[in-house]
C-alpha atoms as a PDB file:
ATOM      1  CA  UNK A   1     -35.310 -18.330 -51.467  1.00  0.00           C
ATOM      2  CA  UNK A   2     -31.323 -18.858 -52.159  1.00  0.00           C
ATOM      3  CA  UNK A   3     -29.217 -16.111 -51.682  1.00  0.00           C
ATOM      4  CA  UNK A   4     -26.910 -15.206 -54.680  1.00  0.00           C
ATOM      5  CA  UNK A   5     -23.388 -15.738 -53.202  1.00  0.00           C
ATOM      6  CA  UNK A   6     -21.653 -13.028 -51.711  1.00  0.00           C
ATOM      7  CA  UNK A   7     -18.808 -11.058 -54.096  1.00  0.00           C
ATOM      8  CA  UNK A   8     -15.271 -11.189 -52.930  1.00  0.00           C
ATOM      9  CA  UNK A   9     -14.535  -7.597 -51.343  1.00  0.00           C
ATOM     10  CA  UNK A  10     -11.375  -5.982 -53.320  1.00  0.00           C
ATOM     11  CA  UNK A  11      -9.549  -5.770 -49.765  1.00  0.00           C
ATOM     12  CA  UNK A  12      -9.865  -9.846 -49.866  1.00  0.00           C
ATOM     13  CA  UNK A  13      -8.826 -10.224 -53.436  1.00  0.00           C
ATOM     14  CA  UNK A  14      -5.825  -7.813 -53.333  1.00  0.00           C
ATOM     15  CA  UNK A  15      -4.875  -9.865 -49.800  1.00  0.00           C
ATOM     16  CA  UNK A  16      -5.281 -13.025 -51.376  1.00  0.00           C
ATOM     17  CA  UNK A  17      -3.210 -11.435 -54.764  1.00  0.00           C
ATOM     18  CA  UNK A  18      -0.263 -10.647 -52.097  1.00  0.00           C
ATOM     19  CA  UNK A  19      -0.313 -13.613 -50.604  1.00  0.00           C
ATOM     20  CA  UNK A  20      -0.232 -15.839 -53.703  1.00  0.00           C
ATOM     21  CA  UNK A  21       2.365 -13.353 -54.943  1.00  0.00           C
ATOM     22  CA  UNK A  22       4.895 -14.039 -51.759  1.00  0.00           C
ATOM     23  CA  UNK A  23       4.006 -17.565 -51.808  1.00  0.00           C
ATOM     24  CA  UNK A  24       5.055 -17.785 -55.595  1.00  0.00           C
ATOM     25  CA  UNK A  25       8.359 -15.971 -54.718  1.00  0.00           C
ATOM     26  CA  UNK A  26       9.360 -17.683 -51.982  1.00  0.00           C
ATOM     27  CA  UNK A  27       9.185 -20.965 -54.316  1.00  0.00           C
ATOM     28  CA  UNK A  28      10.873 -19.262 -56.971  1.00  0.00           C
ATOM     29  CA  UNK A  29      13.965 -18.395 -54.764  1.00  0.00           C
ATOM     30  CA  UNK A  30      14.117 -21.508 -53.209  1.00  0.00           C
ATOM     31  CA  UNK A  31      14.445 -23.150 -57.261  1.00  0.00           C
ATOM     32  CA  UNK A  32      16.491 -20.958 -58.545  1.00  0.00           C
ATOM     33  CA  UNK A  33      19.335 -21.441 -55.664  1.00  0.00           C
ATOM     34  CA  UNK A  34      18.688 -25.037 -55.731  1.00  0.00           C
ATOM     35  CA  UNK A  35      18.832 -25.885 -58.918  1.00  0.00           C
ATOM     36  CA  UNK A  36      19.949 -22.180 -61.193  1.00  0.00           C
ATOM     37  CA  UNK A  37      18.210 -20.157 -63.546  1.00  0.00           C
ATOM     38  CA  UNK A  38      18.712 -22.542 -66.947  1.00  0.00           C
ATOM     39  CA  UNK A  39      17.059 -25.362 -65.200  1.00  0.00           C
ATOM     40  CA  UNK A  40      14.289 -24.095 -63.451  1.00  0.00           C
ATOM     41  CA  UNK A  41      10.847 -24.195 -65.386  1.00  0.00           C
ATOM     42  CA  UNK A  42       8.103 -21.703 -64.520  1.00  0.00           C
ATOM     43  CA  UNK A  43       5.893 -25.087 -64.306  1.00  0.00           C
ATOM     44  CA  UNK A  44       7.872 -26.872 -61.379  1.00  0.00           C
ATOM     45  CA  UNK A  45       7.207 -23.286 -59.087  1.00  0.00           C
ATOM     46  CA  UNK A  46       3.826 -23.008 -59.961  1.00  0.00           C
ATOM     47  CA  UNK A  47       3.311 -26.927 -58.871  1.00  0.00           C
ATOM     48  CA  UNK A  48       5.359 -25.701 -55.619  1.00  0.00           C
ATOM     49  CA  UNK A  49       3.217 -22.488 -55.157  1.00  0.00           C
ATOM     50  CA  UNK A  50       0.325 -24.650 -55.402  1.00  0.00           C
ATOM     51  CA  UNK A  51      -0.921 -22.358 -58.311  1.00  0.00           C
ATOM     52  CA  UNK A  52      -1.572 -23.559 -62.178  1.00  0.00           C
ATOM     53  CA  UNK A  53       1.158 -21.721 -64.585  1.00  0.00           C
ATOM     54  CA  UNK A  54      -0.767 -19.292 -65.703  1.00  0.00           C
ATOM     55  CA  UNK A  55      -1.783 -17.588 -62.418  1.00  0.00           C
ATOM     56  CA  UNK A  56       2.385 -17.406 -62.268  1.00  0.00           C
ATOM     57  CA  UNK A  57       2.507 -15.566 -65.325  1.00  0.00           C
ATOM     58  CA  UNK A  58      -0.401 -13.190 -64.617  1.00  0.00           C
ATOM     59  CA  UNK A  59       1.529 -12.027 -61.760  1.00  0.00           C
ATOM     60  CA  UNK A  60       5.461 -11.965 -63.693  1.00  0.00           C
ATOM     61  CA  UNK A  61       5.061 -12.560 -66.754  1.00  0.00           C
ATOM     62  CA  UNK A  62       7.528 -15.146 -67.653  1.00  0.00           C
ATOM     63  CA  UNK A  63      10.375 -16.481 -65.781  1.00  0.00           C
ATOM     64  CA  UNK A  64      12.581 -13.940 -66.891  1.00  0.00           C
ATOM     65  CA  UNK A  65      10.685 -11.233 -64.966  1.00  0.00           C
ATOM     66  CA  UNK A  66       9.904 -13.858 -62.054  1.00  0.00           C
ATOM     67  CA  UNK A  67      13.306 -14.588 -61.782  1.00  0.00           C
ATOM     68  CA  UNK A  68      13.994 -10.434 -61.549  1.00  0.00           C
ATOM     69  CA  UNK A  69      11.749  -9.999 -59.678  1.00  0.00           C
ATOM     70  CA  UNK A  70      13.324 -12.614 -57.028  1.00  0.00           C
ATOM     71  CA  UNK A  71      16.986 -10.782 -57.502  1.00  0.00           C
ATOM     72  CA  UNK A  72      15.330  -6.892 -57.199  1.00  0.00           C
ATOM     73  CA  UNK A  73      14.182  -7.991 -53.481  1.00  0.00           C
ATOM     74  CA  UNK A  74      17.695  -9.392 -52.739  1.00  0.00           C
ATOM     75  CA  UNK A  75      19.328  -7.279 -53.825  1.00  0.00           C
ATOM     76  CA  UNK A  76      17.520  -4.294 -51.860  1.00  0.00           C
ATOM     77  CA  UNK A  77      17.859  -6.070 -49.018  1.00  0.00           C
ATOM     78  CA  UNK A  78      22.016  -7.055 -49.096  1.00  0.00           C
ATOM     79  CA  UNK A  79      21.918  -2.834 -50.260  1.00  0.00           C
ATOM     80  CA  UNK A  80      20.843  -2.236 -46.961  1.00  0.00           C
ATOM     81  CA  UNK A  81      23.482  -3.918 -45.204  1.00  0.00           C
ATOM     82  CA  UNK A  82      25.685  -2.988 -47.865  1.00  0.00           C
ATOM     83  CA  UNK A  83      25.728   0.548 -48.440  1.00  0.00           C
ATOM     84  CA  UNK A  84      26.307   2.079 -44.879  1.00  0.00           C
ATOM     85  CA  UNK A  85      29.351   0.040 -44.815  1.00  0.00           C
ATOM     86  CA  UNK A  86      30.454   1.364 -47.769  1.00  0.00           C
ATOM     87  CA  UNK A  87      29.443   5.002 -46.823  1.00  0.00           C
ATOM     88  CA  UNK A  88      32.452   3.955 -43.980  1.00  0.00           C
ATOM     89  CA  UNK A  89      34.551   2.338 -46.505  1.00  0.00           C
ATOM     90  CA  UNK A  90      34.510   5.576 -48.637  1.00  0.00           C
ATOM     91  CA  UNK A  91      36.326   7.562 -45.404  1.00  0.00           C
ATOM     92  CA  UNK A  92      38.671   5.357 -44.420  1.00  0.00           C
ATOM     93  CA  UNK A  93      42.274   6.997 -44.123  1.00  0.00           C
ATOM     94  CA  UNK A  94      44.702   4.350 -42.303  1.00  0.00           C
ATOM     95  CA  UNK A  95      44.939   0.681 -42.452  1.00  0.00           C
ATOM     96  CA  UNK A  96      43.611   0.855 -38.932  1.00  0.00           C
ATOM     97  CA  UNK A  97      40.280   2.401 -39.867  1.00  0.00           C
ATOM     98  CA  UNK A  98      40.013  -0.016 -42.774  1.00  0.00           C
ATOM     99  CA  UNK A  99      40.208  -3.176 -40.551  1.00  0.00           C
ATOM    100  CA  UNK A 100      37.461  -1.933 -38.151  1.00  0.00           C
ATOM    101  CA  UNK A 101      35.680  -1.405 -41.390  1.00  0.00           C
ATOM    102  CA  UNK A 102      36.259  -5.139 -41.900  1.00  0.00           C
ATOM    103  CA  UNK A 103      35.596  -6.382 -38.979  1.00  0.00           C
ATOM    104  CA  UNK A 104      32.044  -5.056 -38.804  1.00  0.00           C
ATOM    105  CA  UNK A 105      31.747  -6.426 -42.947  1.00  0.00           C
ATOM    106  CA  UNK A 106      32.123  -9.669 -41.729  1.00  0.00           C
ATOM    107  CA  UNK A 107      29.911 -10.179 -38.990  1.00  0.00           C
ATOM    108  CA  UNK A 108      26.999  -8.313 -40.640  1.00  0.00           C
ATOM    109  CA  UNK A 109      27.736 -10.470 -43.752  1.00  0.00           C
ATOM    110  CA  UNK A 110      27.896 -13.033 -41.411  1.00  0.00           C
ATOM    111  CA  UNK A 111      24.393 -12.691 -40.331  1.00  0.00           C
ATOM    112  CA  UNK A 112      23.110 -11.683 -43.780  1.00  0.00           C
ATOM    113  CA  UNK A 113      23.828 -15.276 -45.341  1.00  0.00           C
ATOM    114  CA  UNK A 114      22.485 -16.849 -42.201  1.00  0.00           C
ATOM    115  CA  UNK A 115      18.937 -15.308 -42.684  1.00  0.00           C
ATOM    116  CA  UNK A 116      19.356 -15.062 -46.775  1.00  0.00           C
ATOM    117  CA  UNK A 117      21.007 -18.156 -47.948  1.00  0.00           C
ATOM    118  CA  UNK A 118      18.534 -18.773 -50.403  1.00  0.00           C
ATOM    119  CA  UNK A 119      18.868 -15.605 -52.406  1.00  0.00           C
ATOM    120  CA  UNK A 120      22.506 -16.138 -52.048  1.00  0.00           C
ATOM    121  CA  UNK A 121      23.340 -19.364 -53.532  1.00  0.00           C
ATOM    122  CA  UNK A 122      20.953 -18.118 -56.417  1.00  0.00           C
ATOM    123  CA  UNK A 123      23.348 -14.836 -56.612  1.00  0.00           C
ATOM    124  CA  UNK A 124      26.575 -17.115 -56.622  1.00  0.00           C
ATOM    125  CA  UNK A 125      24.573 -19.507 -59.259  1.00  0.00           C
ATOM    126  CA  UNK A 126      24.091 -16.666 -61.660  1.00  0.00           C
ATOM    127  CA  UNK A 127      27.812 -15.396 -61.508  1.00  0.00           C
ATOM    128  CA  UNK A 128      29.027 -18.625 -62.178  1.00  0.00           C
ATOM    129  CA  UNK A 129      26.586 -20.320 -64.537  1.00  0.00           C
ATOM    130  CA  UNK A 130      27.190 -19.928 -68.478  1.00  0.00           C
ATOM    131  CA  UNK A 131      23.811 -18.600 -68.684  1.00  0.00           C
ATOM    132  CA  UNK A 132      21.890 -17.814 -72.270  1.00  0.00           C
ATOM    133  CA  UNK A 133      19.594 -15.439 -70.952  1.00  0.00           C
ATOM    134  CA  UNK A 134      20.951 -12.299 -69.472  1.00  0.00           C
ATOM    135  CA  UNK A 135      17.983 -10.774 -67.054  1.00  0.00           C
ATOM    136  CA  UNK A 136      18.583  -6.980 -67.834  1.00  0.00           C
ATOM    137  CA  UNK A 137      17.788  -5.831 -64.228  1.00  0.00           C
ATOM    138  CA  UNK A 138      19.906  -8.382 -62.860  1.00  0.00           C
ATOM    139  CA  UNK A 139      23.063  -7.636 -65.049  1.00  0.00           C
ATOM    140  CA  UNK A 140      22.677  -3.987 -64.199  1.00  0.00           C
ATOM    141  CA  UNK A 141      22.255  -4.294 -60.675  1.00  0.00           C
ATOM    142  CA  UNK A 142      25.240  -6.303 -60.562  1.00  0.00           C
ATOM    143  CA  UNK A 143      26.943  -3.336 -62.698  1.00  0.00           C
ATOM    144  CA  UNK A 144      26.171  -1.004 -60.534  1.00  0.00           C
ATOM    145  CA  UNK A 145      27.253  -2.627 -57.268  1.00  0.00           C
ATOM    146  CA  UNK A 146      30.528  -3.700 -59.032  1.00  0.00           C
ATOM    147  CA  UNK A 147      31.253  -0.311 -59.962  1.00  0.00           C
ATOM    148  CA  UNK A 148      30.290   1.214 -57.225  1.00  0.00           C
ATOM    149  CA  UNK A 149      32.852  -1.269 -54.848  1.00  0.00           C
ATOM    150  CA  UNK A 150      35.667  -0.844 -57.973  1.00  0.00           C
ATOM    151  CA  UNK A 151      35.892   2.713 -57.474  1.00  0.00           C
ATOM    152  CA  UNK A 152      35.801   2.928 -53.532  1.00  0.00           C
ATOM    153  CA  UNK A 153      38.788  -0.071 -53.736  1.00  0.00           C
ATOM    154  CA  UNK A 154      40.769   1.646 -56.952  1.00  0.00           C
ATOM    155  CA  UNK A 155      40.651   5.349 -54.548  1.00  0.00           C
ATOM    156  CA  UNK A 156      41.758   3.144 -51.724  1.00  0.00           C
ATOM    157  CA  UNK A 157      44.833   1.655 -54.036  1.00  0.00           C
ATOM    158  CA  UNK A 158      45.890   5.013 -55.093  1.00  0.00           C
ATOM    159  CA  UNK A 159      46.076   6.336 -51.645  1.00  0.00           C
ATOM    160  CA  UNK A 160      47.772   2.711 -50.371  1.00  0.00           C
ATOM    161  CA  UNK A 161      45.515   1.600 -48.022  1.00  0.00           C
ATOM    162  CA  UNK A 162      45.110  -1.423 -49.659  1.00  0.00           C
ATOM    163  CA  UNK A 163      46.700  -2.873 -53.043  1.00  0.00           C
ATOM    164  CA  UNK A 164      45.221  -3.090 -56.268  1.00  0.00           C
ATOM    165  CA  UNK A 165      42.861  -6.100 -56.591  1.00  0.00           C
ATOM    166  CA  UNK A 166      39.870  -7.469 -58.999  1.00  0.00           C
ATOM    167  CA  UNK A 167      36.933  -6.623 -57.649  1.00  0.00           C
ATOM    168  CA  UNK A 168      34.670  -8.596 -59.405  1.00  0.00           C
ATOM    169  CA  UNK A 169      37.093 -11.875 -58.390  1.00  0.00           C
ATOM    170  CA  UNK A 170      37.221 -10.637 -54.943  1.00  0.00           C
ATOM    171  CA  UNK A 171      33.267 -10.197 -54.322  1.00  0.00           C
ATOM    172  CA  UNK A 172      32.872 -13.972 -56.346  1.00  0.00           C
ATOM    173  CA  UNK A 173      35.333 -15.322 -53.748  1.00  0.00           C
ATOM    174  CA  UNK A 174      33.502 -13.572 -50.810  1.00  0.00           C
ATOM    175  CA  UNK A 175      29.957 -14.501 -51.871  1.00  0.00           C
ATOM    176  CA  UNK A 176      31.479 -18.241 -52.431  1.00  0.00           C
ATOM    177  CA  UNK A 177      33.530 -18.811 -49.960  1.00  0.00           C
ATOM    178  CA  UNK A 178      30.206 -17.398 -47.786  1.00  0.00           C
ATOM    179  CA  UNK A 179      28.069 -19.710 -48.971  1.00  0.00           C
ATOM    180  CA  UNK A 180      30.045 -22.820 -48.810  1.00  0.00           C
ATOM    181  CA  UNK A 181      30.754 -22.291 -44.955  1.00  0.00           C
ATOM    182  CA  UNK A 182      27.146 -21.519 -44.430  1.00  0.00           C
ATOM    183  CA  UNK A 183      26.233 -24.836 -46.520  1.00  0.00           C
ATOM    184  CA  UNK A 184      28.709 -26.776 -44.959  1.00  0.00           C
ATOM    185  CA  UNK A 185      27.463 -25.582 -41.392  1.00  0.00           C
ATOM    186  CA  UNK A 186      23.982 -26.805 -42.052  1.00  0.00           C
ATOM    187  CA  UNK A 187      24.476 -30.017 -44.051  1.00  0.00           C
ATOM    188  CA  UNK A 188      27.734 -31.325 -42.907  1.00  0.00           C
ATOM    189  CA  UNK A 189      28.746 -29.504 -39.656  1.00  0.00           C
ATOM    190  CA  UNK A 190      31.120 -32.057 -38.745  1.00  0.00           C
ATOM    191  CA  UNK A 191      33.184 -31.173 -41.451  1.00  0.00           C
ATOM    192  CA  UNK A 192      33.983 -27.835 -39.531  1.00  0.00           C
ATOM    193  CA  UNK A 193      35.347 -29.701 -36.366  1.00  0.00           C
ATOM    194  CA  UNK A 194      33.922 -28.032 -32.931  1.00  0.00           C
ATOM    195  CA  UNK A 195      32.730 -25.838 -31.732  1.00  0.00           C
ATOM    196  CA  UNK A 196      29.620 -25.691 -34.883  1.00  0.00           C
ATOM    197  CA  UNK A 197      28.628 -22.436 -36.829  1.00  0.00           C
ATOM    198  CA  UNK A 198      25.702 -22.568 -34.887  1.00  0.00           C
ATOM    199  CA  UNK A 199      27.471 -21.315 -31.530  1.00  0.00           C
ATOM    200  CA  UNK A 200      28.942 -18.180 -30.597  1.00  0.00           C
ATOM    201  CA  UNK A 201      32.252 -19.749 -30.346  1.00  0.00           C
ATOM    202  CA  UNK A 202      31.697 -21.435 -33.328  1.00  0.00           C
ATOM    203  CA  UNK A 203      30.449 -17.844 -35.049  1.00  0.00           C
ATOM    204  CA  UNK A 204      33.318 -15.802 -33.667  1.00  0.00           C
ATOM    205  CA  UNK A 205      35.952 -18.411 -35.176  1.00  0.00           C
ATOM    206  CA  UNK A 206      34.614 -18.552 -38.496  1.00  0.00           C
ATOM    207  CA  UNK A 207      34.556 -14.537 -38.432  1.00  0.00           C
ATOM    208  CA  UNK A 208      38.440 -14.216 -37.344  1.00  0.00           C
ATOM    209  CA  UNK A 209      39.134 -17.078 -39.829  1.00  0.00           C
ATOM    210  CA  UNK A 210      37.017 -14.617 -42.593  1.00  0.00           C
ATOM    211  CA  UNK A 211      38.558 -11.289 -40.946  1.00  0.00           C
ATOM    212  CA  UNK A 212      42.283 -12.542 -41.924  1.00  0.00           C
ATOM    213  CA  UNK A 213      40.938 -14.314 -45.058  1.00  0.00           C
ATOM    214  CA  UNK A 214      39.685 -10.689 -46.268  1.00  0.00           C
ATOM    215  CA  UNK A 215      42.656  -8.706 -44.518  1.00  0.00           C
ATOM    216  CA  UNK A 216      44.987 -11.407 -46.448  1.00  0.00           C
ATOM    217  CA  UNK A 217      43.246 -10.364 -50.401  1.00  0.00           C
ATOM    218  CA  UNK A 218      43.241  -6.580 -49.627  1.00  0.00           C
ATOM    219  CA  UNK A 219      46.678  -6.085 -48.011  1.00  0.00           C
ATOM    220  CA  UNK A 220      48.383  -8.646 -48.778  1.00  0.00           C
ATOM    221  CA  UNK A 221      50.195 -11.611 -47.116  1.00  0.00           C
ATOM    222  CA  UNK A 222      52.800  -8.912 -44.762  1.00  0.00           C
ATOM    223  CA  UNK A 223      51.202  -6.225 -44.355  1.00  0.00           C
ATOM    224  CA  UNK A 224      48.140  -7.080 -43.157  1.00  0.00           C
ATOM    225  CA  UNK A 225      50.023  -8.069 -40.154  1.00  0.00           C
ATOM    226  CA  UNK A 226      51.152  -4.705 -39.524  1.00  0.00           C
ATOM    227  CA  UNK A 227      48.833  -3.449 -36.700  1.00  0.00           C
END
């Protein structure tokens, strides 16, 4: 006698849910750096994720919530790396304590490109592209990090530690200028000279070129050379 087939247990369905989920992400990210928001289609990540386009929206909905989705889990994780540094930024007193400050931004953004560049490029893609669609998650997000650097840089510029700057021009220049070194590094790392980004001498001369790149937009062209 045949046996009836055996039912999926709920423990291999919801594994099989997460999985397709992650795998449907990871796609997603990869698109939306590569080629932006406006010209990604949900069908072209579902053919990636190896999934049909409705499985895709079961799981998001439509692109819009895909695509927040994507930028939520970013964004948590450049928050993490973020916010203790600006815990530090918020105590600074002396131009002194503000460059160690600095000097630790850099290397841990340093290593936060490296392992994110994906998520990224997609980031720098959806400050600079003249977009239709405004994800509501995403633009407050973004609000809330701007503000939250704005006021720690306007107390800073009050007490003159540092002059008064735009910070939404300064963090588009950092997240740029980021991603174009770390682009360059992998595609065209000849275009650095020696030693590559890949080396430690390589790493430590990109972060003192970044260090007085940073110093320079924040203090000025003088006196950040006051030490």
């Amino acid at each position: 006698m045949t046996q009836p087939p055996k039912k999926k247990s709920r423990r291999n369905t919801r594994a099989n849910g997460r999985a397709t989920r992650t795998r449907i992400l990871t796609e997603a990210t990869r698109f939306f750096a590569d080629t932006g928001y406006e010209a990604t289609s949900v069908r072209q990540i579902a053919q990636a994720a190896e999934i049909d386009a409705a499985t895709l929206l079961y799981h998001f909905g439509d692109k819009a919530g895909l695509f927040a989705e994507v930028y939520r889990l970013g964004h948590l994780e450049f928050l993490a790396v973020l916010n203790p540094l600006l815990m530090r930024l918020r105590r600074v007193d002396s131009r002194a304590e503000l460059r160690d400050v600095l000097d630790d931004f850099i290397v841990e953004m340093h290593e936060f490109v490296a392992s994110n560049l994906s998520f990224i490029r997609l980031a720098l893609y959806r400050i600079l592209e003249d977009s239709s669609e405004i994800i509501p998650l995403e633009d407050s997000l973004q609000s809330v990090a701007i503000t939250t650097i704005a006021s720690i840089f306007d107390d800073l510029s009050e007490r003159g530690i540092i002059r008064e700057i735009d910070t939404r021009a300064f963090v588009s220049f950092i997240i740029a200028s980021f991603t174009t070194w770390h682009m360059t590094g992998r595609t065209k790392p000849s275009w650095l000279g020696e030693p590559g980004l890949g080396s430690r001498d390589g790493r430590a001369r990109s972060e003192a070129f970044y260090i007085d790149l940073v110093e320079t937009f924040l203090l000025g062209e003088f006196d950040r050379h006051e030490r």
